[in-house]
C-alpha atoms as a PDB file:
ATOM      1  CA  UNK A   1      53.721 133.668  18.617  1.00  0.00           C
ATOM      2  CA  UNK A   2      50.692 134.311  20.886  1.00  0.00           C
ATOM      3  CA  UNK A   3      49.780 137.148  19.328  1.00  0.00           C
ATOM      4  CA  UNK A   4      49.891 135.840  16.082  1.00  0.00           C
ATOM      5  CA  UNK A   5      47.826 132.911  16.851  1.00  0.00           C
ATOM      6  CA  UNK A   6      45.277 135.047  18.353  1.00  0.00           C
ATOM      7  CA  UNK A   7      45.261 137.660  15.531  1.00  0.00           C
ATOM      8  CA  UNK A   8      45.137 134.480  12.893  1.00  0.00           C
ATOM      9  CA  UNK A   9      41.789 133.297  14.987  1.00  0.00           C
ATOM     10  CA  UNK A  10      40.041 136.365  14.963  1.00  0.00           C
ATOM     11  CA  UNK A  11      40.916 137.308  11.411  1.00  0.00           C
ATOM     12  CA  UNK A  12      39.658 133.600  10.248  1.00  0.00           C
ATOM     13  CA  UNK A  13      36.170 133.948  12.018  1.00  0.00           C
ATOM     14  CA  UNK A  14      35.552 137.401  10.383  1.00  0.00           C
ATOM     15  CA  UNK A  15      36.399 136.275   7.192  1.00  0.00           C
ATOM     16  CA  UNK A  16      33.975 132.933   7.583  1.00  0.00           C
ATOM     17  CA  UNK A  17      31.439 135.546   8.477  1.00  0.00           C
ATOM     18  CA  UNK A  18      32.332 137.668   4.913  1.00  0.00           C
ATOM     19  CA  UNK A  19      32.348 134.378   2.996  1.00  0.00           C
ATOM     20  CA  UNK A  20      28.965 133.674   4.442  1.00  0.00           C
ATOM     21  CA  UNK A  21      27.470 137.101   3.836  1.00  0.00           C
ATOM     22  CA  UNK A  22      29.335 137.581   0.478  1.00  0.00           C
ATOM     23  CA  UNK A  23      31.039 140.881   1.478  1.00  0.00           C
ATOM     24  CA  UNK A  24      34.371 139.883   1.049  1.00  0.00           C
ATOM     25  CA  UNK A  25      35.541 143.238  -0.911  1.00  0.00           C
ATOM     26  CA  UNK A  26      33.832 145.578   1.432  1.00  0.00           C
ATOM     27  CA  UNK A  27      35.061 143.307   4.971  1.00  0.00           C
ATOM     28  CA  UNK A  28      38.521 143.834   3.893  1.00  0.00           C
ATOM     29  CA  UNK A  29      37.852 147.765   2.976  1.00  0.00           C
ATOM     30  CA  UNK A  30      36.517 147.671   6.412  1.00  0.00           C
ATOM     31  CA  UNK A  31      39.733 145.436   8.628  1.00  0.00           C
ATOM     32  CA  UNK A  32      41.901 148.489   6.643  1.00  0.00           C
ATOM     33  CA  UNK A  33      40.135 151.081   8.454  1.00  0.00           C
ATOM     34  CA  UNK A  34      39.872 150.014  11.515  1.00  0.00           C
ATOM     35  CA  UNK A  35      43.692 149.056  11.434  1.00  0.00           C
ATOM     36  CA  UNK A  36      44.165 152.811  10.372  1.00  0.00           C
ATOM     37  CA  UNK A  37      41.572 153.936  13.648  1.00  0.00           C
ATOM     38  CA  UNK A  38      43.253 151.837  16.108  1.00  0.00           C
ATOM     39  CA  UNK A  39      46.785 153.073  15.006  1.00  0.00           C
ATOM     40  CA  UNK A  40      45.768 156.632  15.517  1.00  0.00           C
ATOM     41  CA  UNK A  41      47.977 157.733  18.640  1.00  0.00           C
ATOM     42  CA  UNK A  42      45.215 159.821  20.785  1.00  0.00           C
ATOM     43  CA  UNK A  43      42.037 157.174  19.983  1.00  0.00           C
ATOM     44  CA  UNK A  44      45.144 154.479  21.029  1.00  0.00           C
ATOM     45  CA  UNK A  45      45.601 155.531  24.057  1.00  0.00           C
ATOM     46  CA  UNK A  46      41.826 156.166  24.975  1.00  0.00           C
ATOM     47  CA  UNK A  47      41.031 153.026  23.733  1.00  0.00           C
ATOM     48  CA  UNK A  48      44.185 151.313  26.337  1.00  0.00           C
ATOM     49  CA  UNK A  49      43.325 153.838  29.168  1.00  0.00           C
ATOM     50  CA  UNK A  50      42.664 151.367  31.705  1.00  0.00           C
ATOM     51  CA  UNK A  51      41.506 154.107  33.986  1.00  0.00           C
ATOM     52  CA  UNK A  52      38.429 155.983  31.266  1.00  0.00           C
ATOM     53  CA  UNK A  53      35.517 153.893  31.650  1.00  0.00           C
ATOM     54  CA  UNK A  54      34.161 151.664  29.003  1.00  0.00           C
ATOM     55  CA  UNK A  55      30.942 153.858  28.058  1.00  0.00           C
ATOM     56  CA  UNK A  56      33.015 156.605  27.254  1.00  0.00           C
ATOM     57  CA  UNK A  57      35.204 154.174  25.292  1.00  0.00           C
ATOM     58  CA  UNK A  58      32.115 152.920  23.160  1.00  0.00           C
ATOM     59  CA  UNK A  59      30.951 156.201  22.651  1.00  0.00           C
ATOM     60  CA  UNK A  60      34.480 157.591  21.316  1.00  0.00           C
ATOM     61  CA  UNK A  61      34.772 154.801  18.867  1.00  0.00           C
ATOM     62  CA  UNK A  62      31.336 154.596  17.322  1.00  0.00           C
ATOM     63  CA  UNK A  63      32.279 158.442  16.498  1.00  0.00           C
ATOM     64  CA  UNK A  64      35.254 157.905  14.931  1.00  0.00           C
ATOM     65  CA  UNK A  65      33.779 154.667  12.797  1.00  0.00           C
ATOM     66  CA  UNK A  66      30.420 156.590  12.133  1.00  0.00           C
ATOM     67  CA  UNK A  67      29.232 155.721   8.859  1.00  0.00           C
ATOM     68  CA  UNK A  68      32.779 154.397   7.803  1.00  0.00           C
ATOM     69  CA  UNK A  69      32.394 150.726   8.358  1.00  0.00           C
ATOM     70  CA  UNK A  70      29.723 147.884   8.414  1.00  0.00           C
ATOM     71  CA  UNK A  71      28.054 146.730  11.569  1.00  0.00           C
ATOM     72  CA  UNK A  72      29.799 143.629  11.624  1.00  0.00           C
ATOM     73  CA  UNK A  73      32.992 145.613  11.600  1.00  0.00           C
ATOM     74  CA  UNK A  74      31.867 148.102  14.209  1.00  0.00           C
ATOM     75  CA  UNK A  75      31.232 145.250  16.225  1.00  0.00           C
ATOM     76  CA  UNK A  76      34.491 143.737  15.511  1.00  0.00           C
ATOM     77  CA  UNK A  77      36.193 146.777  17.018  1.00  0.00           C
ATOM     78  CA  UNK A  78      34.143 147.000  19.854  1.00  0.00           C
ATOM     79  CA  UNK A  79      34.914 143.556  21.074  1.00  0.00           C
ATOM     80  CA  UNK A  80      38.366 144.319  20.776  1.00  0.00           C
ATOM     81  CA  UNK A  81      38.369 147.158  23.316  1.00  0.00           C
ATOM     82  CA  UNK A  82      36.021 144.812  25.752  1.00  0.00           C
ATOM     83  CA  UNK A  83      38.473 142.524  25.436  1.00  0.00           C
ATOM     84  CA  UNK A  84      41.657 144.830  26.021  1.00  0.00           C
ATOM     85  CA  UNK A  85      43.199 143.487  22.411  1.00  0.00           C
ATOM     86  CA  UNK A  86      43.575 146.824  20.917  1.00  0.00           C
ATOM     87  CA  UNK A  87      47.341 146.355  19.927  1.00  0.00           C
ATOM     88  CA  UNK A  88      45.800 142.902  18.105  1.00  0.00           C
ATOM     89  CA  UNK A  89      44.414 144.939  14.977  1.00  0.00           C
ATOM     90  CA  UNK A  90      47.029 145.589  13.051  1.00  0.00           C
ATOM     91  CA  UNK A  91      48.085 141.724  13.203  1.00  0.00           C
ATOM     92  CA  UNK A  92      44.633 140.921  12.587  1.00  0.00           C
ATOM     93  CA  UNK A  93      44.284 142.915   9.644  1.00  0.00           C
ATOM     94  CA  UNK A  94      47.419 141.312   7.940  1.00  0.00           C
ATOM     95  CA  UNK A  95      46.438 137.817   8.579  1.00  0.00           C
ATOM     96  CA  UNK A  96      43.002 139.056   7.152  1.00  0.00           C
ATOM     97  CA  UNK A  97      44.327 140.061   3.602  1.00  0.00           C
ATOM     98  CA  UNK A  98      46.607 137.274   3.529  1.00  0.00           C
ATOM     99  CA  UNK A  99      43.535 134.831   3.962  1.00  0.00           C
ATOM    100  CA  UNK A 100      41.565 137.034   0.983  1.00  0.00           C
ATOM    101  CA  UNK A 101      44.915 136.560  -0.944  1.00  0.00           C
ATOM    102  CA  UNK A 102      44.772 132.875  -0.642  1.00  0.00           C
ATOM    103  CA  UNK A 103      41.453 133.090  -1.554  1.00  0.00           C
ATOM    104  CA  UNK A 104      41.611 134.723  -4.822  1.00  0.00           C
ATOM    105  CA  UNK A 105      45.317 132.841  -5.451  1.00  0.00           C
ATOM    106  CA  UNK A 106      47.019 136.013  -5.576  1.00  0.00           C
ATOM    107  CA  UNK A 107      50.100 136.784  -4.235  1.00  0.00           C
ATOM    108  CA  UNK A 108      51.891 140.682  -3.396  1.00  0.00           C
ATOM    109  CA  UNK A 109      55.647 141.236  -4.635  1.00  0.00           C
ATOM    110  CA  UNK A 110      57.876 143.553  -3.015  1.00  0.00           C
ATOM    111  CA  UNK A 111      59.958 144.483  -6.140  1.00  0.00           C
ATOM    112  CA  UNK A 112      63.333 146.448  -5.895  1.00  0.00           C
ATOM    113  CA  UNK A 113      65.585 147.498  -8.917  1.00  0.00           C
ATOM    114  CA  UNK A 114      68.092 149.846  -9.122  1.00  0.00           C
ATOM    115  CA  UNK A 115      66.055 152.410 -11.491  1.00  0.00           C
ATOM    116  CA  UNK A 116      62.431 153.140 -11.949  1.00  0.00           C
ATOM    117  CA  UNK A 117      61.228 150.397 -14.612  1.00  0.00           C
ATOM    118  CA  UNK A 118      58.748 151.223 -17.485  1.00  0.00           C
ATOM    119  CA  UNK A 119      55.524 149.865 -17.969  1.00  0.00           C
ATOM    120  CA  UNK A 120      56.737 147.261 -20.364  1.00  0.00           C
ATOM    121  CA  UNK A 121      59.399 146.324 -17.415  1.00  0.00           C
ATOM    122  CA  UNK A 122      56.849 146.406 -15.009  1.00  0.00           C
ATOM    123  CA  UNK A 123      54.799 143.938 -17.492  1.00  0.00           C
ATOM    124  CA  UNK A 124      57.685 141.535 -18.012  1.00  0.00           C
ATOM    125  CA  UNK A 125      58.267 141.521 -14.331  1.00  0.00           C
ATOM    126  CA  UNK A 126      55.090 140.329 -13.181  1.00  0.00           C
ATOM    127  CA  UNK A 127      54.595 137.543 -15.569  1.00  0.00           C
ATOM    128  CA  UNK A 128      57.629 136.262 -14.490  1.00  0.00           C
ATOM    129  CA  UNK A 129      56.754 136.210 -10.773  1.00  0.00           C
ATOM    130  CA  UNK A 130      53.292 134.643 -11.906  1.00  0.00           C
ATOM    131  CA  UNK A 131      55.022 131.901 -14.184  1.00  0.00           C
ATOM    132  CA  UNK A 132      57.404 130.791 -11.130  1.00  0.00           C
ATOM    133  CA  UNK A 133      54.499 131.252  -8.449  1.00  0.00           C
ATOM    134  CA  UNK A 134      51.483 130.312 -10.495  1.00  0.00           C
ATOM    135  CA  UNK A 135      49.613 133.264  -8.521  1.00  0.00           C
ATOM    136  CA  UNK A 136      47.909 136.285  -9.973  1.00  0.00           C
ATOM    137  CA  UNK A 137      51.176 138.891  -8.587  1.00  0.00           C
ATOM    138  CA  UNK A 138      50.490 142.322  -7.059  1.00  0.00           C
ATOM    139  CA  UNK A 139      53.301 144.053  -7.530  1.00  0.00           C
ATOM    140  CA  UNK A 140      54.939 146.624  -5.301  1.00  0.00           C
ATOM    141  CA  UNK A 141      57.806 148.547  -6.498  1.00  0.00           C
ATOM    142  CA  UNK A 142      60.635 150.123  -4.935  1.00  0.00           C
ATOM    143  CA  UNK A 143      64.037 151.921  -6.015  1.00  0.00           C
ATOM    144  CA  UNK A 144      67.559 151.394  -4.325  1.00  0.00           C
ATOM    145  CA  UNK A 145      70.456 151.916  -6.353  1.00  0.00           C
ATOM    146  CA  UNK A 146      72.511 149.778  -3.887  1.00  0.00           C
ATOM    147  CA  UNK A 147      71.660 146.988  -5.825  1.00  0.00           C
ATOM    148  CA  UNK A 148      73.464 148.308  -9.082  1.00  0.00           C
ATOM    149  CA  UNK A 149      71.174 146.251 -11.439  1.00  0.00           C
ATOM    150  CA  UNK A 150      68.845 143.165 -11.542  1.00  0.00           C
ATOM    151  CA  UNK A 151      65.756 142.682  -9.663  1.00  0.00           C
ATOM    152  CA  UNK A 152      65.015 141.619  -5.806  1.00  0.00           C
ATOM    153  CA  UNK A 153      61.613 140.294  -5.727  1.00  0.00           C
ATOM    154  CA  UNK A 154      60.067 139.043  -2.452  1.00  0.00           C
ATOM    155  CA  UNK A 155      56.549 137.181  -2.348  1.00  0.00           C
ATOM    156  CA  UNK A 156      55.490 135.788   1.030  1.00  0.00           C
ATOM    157  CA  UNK A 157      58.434 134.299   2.956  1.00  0.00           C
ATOM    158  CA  UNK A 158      60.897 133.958  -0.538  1.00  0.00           C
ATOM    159  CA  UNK A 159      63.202 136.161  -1.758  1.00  0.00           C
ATOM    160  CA  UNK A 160      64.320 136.196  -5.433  1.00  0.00           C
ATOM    161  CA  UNK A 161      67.312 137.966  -5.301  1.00  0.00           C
ATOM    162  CA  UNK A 162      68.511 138.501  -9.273  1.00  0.00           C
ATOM    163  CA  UNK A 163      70.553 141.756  -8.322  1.00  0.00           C
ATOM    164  CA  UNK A 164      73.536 142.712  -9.464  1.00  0.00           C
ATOM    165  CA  UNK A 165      75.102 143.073  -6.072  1.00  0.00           C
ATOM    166  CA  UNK A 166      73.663 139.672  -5.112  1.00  0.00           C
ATOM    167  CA  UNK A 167      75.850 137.954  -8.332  1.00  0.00           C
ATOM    168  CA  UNK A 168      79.157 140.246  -7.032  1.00  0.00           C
ATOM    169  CA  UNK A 169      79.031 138.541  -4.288  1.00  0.00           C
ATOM    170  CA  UNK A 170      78.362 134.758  -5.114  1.00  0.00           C
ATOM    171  CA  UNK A 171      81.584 135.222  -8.035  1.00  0.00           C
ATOM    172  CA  UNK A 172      83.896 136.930  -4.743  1.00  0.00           C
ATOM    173  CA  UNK A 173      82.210 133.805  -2.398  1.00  0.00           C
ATOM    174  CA  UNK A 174      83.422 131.328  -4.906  1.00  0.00           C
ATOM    175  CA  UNK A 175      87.111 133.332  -5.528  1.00  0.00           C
ATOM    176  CA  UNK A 176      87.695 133.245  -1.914  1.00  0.00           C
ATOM    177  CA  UNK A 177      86.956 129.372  -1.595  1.00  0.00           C
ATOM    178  CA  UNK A 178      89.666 127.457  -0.708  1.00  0.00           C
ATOM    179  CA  UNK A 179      91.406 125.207  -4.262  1.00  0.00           C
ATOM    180  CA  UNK A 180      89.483 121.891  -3.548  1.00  0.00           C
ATOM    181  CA  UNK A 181      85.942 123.461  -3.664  1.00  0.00           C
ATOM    182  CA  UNK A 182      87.122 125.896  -6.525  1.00  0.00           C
ATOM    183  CA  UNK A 183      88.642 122.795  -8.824  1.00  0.00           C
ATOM    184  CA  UNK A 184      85.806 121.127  -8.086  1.00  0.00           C
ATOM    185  CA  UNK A 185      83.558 123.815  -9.411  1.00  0.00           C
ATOM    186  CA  UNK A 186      85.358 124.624 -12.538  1.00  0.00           C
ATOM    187  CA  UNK A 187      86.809 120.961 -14.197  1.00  0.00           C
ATOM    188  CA  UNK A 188      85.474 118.195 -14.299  1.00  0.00           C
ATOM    189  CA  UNK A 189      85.728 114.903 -12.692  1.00  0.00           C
ATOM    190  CA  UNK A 190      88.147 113.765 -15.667  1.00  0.00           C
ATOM    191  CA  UNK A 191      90.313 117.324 -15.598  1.00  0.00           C
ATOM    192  CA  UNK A 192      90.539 116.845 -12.298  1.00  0.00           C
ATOM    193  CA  UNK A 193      92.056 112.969 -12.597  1.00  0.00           C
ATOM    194  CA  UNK A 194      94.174 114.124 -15.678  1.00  0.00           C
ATOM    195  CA  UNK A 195      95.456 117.077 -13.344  1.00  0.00           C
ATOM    196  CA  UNK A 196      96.308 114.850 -10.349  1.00  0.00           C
ATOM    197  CA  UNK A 197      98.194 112.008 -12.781  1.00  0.00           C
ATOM    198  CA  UNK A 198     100.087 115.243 -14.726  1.00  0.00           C
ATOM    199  CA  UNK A 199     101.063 116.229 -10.760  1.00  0.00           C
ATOM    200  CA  UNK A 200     102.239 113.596  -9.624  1.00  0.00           C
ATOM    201  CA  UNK A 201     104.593 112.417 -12.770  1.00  0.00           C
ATOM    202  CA  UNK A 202     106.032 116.057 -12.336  1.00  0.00           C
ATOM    203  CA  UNK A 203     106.136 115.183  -8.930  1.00  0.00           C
ATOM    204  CA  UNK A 204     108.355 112.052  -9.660  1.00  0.00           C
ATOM    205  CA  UNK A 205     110.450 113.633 -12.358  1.00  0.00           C
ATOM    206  CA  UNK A 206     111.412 116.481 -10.126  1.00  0.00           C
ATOM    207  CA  UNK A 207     112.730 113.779  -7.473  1.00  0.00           C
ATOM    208  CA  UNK A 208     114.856 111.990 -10.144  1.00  0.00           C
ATOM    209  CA  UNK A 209     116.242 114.755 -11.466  1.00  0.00           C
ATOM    210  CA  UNK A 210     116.967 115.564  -7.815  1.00  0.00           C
ATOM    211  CA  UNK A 211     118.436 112.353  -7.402  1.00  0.00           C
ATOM    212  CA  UNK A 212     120.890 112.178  -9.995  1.00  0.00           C
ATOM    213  CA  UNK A 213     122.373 116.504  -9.220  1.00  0.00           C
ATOM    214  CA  UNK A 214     122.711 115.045  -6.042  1.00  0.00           C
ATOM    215  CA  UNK A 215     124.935 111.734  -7.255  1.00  0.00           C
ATOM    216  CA  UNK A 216     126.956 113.799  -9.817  1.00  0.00           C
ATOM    217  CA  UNK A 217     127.256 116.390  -6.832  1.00  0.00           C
ATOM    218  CA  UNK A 218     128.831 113.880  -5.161  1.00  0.00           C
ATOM    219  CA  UNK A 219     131.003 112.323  -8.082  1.00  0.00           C
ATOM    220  CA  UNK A 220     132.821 116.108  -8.106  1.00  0.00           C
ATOM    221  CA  UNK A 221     133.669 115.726  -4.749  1.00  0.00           C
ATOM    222  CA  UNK A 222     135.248 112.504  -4.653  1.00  0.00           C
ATOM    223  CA  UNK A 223     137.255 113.701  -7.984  1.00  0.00           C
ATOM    224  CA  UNK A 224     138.408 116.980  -6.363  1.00  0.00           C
ATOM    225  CA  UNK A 225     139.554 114.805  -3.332  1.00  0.00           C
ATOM    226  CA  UNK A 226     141.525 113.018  -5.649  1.00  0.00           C
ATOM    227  CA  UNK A 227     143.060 115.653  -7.240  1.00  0.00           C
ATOM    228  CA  UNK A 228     144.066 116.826  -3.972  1.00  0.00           C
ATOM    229  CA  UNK A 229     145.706 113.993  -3.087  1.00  0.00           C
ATOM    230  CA  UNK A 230     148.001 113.967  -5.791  1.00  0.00           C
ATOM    231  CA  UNK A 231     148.750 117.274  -5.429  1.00  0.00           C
ATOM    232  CA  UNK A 232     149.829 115.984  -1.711  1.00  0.00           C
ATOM    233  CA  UNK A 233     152.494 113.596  -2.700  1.00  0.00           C
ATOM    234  CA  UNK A 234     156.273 114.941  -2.162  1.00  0.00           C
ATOM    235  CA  UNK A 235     158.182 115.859  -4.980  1.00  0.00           C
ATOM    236  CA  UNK A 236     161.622 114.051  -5.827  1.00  0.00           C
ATOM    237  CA  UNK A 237     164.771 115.347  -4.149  1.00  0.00           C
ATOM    238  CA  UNK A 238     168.126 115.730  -5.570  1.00  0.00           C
ATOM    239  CA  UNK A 239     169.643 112.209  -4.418  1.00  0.00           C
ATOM    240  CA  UNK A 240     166.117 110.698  -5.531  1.00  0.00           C
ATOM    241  CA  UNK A 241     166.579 111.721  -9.150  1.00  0.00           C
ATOM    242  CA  UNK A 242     170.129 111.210  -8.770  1.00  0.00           C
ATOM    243  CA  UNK A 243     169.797 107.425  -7.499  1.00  0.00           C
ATOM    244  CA  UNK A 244     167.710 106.698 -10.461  1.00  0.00           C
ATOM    245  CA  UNK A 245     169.656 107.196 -13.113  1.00  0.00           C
ATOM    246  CA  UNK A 246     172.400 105.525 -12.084  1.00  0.00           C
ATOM    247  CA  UNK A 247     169.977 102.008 -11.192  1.00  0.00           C
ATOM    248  CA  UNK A 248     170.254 101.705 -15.233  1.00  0.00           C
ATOM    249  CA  UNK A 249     166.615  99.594 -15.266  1.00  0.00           C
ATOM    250  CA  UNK A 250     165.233  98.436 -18.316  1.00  0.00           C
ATOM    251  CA  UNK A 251     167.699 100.519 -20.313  1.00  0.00           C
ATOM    252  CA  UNK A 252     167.647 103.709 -18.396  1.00  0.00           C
ATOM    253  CA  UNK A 253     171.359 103.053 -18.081  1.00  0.00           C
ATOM    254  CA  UNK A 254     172.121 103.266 -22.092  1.00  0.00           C
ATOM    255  CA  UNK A 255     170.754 107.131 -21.841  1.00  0.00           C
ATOM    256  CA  UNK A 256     173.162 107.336 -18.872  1.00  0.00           C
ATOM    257  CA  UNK A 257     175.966 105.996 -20.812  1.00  0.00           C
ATOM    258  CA  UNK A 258     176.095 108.558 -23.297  1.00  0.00           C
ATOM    259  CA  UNK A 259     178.871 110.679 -23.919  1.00  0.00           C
ATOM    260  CA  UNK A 260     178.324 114.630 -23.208  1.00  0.00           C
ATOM    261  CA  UNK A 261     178.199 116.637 -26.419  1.00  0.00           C
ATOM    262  CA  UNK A 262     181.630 118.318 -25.045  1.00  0.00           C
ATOM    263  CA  UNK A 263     183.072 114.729 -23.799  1.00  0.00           C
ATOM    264  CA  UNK A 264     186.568 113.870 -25.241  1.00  0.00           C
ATOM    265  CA  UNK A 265     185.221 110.891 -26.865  1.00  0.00           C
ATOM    266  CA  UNK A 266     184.072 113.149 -29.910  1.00  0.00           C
ATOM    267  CA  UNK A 267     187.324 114.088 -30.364  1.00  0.00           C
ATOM    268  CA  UNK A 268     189.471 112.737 -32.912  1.00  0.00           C
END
């Protein structure tokens, strides 16, 4: 965060001074080649030497910037290196185009799609990204075919994400929520009341229905225990049977009295 504060402080003043002297264009020309300078590995490290003295260091740079840069700029880089910030310039230099960006109300898009788009793509793109950011876009376009289809646009801090991959994944996000989220995303307040009532009569009906196998279940038992019970009582012996028809109750006695079909009393 230091850095960045520091980078945002020096980048502010030198663009103040290009506001004041009217050289916007040609400062920020100028922040871009220093930031390419100071990069270089072998002027890096002479530049961070500790141990070369600072003539030498003066000398080395005004060489390498010779009739590449303003004064202003020059001077820029030189207070850099007096002031052991050489690692500050390429932070400086991004905070410096963002502040001409702001400026100018312009805005750069990183754009990825999944194929190389044609100029009337390209077209339909950025008016897009102005209408939703109401900044003159500067687009910058990229290919991944990860992203099967769509667009990923990023301007700033946001991300637009209007990929193919990126919709995959919200539709398997809401598949895998659990039924409560998913019912609530797909019916409506009403469906979902109608659902719950339709539930819960089933719900009911299913324990009635329960109720009464389970009392008919029971009737069959006590029936076949009944059953068995007559099948438990003793037949009639011999002397039972016997003793019975000679008790002659109620006129059991007449069928008694009857003469055999070979009894003498159907003889003449």
């Amino acid at each position: 965060m230091l850095k960045g504060a520091v980078a945002r402080r020096y980048a502010s003043a030198v663009f103040d001074l290009a506001l004041k002297y009217n050289s916007v264009d040609a400062m920020l020309q100028d922040i871009r080649e220093l930031a390419q300078v100071f990069a270089n590995r072998k002027i890096s490290y002479l530049l961070r030497e500790p141990k070369i003295p600072a003539r030498r260091k003066e000398e080395a740079l005004r060489a390498a910037l010779k009739g590449r840069v303003q004064d202003m700029s020059l001077n820029l880089a030189l207070l850099l290196v007096q002031r052991e910030l050489v690692e500050y310039m390429s932070a400086i230099a991004q905070e410096f185009e963002q502040l001409v960006l702001d400026y100018r109300n312009q805005a750069v898009a990183d754009v990825t799609t999944a194929t190389e788009v044609n100029p009337a793509e390209r077209v339909m793109i950025q008016r897009a990204l102005e209408q939703r950011t109401g900044k003159t876009i500067i687009m910058q376009s990229h290919v991944d075919p990860a992203i099967l289809g769509g667009v990923i646009a990023r301007v700033g801090d946001s991300i637009i994400d209007g990929s193919v991959r990126y919709r995959l994944s919200v539709l398997e996000q809401r598949l895998l929520n659990d039924v409560s989220s998913s019912s609530a995303q797909f019916f409506t307040p009403e469906e979902l009341a109608q659902t719950t009532q339709d539930v819960s009569s089933v719900a009911r009906n299913s324990s009635a229905i329960k109720q009464a196998v389970q009392a008919a279940q029971a009737a069959q038992t006590t029936e076949n225990t009944q059953i068995d019970g007559y099948n438990d009582v003793p037949a009639p012996t011999g002397e039972e049977h016997g003793a019975s028809e000679t008790e002659g109750q109620d006129g059991q006695n007449q069928y008694n009295t009857v003469p055999d079909a070979n009894s003498s009393a159907y003889r003449s």
